[in-house]
N, C-alpha and C. Protein backbone atom coordinates (compact mmCIF):
# COMPACT_ATOMS: atom_id res chain seq x y z
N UNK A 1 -9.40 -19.12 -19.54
CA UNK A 1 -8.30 -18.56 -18.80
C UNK A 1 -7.94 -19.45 -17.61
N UNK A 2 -8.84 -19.68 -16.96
CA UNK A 2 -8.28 -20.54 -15.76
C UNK A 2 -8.05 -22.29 -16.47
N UNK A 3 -8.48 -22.32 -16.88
CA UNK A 3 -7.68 -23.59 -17.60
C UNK A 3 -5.95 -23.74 -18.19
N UNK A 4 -5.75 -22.19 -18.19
CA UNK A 4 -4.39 -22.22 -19.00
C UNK A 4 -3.89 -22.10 -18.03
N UNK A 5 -3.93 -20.99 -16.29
CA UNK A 5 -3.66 -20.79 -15.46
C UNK A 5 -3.12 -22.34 -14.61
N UNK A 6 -4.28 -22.76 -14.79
CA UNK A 6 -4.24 -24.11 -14.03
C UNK A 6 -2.93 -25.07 -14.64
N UNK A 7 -3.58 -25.42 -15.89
CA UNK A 7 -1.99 -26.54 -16.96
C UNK A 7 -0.72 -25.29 -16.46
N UNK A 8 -0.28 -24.22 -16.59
CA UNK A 8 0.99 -23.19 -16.22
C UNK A 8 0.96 -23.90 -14.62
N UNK A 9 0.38 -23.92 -13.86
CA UNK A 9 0.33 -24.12 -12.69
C UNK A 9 0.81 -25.83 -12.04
N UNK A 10 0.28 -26.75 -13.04
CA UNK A 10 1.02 -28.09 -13.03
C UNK A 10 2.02 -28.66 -13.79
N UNK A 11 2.11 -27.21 -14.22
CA UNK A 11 4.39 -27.47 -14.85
C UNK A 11 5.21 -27.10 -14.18
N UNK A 12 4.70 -26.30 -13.06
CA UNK A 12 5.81 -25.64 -12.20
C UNK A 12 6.30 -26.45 -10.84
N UNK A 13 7.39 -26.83 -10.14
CA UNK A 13 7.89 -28.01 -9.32
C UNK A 13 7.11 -27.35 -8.03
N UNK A 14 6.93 -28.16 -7.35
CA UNK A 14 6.00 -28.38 -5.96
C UNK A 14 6.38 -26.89 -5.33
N UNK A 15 7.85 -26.19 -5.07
CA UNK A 15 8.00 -25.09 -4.17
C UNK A 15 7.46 -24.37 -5.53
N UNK A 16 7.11 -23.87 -6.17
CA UNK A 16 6.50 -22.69 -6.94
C UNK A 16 5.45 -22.94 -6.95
N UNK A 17 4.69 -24.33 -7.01
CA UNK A 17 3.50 -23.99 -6.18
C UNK A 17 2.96 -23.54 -5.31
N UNK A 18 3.77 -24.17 -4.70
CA UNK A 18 3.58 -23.49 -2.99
C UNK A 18 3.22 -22.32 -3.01
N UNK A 19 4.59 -21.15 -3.53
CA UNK A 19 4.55 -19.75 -3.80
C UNK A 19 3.27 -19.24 -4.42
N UNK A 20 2.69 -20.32 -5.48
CA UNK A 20 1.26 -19.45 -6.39
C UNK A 20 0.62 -19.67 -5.12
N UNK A 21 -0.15 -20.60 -4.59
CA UNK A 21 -0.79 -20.80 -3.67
C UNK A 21 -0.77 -19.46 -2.45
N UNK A 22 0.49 -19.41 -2.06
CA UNK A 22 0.64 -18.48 -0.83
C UNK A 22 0.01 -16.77 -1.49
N UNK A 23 0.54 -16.73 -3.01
CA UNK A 23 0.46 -15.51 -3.62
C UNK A 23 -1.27 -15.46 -3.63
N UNK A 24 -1.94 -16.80 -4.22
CA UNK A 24 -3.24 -16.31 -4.33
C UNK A 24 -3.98 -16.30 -3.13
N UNK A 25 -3.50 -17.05 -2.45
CA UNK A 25 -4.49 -16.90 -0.33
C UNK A 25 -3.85 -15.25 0.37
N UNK A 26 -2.82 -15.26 -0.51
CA UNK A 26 -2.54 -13.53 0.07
C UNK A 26 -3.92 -12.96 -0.93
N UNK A 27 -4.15 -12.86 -2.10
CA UNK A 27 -4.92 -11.56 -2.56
C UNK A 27 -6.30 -11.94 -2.68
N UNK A 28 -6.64 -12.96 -1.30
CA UNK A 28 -8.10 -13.20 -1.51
C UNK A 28 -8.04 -12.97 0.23
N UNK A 29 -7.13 -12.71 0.61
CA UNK A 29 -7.38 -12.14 2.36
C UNK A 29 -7.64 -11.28 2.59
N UNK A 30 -9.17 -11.01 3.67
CA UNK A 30 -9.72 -9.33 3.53
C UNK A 30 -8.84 -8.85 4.34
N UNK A 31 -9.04 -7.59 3.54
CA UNK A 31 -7.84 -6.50 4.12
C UNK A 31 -8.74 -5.70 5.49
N UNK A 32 -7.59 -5.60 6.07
CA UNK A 32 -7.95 -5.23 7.61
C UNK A 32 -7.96 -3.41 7.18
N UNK A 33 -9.45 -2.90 7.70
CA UNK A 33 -9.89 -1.66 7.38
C UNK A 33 -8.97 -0.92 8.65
N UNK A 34 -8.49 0.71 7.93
CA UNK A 34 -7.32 1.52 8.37
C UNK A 34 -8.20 2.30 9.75
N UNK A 35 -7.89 1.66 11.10
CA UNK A 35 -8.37 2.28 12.48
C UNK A 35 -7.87 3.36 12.77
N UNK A 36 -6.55 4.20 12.14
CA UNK A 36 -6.12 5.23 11.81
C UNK A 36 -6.96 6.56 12.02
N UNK A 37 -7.65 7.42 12.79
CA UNK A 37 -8.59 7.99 12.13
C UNK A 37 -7.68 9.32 12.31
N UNK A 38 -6.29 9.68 12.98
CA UNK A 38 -5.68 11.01 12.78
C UNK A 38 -5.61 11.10 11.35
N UNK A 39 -5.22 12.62 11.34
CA UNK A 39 -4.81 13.30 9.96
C UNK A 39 -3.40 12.78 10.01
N UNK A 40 -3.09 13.38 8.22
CA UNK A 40 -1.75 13.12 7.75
C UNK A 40 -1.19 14.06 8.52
N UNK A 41 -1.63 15.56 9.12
CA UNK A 41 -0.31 16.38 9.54
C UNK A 41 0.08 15.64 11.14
N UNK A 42 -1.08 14.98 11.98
CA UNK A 42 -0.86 14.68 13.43
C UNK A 42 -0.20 13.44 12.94
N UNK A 43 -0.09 12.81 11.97
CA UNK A 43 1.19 11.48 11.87
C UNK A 43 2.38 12.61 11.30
N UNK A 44 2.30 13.08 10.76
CA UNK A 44 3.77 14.07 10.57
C UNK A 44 4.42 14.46 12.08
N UNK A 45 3.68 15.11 12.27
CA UNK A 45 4.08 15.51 13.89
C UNK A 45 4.72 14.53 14.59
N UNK A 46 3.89 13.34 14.62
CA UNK A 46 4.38 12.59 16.00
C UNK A 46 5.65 12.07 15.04
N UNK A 47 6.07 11.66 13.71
CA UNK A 47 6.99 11.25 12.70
C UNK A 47 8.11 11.98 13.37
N UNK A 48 7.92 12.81 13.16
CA UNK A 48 9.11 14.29 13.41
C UNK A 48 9.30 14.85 14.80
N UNK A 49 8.54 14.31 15.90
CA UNK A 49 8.63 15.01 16.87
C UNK A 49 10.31 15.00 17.56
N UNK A 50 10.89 13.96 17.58
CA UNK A 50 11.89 13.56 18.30
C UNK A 50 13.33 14.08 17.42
N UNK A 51 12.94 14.81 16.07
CA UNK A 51 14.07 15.32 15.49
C UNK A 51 14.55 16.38 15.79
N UNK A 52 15.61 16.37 16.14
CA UNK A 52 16.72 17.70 16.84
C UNK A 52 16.12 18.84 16.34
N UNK A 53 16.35 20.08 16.79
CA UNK A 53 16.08 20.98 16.02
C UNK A 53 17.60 21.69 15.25
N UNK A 54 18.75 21.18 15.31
CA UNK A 54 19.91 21.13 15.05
C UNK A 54 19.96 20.21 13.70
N UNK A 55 19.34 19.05 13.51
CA UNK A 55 18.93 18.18 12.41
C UNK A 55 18.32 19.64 11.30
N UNK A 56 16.77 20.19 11.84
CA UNK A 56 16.20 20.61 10.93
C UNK A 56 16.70 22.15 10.56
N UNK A 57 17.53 22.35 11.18
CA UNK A 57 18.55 23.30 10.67
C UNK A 57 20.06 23.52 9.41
N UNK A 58 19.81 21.68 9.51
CA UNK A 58 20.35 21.64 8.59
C UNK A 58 19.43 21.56 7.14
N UNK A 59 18.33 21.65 7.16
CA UNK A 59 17.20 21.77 6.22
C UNK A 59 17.43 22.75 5.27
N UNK A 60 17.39 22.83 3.67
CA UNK A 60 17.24 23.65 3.02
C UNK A 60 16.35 24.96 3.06
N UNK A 61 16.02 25.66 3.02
CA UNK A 61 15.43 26.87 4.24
C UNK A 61 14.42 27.25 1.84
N UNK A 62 15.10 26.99 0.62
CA UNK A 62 14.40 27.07 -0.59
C UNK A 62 14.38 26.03 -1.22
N UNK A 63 13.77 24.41 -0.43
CA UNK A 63 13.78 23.53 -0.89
C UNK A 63 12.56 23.45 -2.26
N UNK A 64 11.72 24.42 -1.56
CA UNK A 64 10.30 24.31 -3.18
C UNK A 64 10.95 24.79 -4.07
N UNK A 65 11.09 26.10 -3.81
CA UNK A 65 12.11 26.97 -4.84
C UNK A 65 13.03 26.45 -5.88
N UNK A 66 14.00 26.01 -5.09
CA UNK A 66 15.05 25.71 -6.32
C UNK A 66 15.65 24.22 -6.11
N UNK A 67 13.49 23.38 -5.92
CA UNK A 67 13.97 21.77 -5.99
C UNK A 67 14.58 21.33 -7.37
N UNK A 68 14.91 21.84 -8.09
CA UNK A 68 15.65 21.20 -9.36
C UNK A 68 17.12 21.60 -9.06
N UNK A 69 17.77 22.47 -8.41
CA UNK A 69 18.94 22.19 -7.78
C UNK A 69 19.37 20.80 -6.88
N UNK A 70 18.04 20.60 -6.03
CA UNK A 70 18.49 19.64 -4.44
C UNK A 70 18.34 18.75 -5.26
N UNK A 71 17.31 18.25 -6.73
CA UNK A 71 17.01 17.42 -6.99
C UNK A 71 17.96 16.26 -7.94
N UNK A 72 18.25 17.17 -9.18
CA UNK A 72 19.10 16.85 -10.27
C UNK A 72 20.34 17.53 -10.26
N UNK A 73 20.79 18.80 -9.46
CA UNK A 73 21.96 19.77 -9.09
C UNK A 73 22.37 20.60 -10.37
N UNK A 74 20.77 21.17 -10.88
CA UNK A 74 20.30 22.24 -11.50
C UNK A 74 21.21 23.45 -10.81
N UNK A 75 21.75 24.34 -11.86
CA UNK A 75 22.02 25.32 -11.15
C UNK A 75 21.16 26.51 -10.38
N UNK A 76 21.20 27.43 -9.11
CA UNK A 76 19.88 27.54 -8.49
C UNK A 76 20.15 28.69 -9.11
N UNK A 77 18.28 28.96 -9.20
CA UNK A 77 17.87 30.57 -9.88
C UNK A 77 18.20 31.54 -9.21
């Protein structure tokens, strides 16, 4: 396999090398571990904090309900 990789690799003109090169030093770079330690709802929160409450009024009030209406414009049950 890496032999075929390699000959594919010296047919392609110098900038697509480049590109394999950049592509493979990207997926051999350790990934920087997530310092994140809030929950998903305290990133919701702070996401949403600054939205009007005039915005979320315009919110579907039976979006679970009759998501095949909002979704595909199902007629609602």
């Amino acid at each position: 396999m890496e032999e075929s990789v390699i000959e594919k690799l010296r047919g392609l003109p110098v900038e697509k090398q480049q590109q394999v090169l950049e592509f493979v030093e990207n997926l051999t770079a350790p990934v920087a571990p997530n310092k994140d330690d809030r929950s998903i709802w305290e990133v919701i929160r702070e996401i949403t904090a600054d939205v009007p409450d005039e915005e979320w009024a315009k919110l579907p009030t039976d979006g679970a309900e009759q998501h095949d209406h909002y979704l595909y414009g199902s007629p609602k049950k």
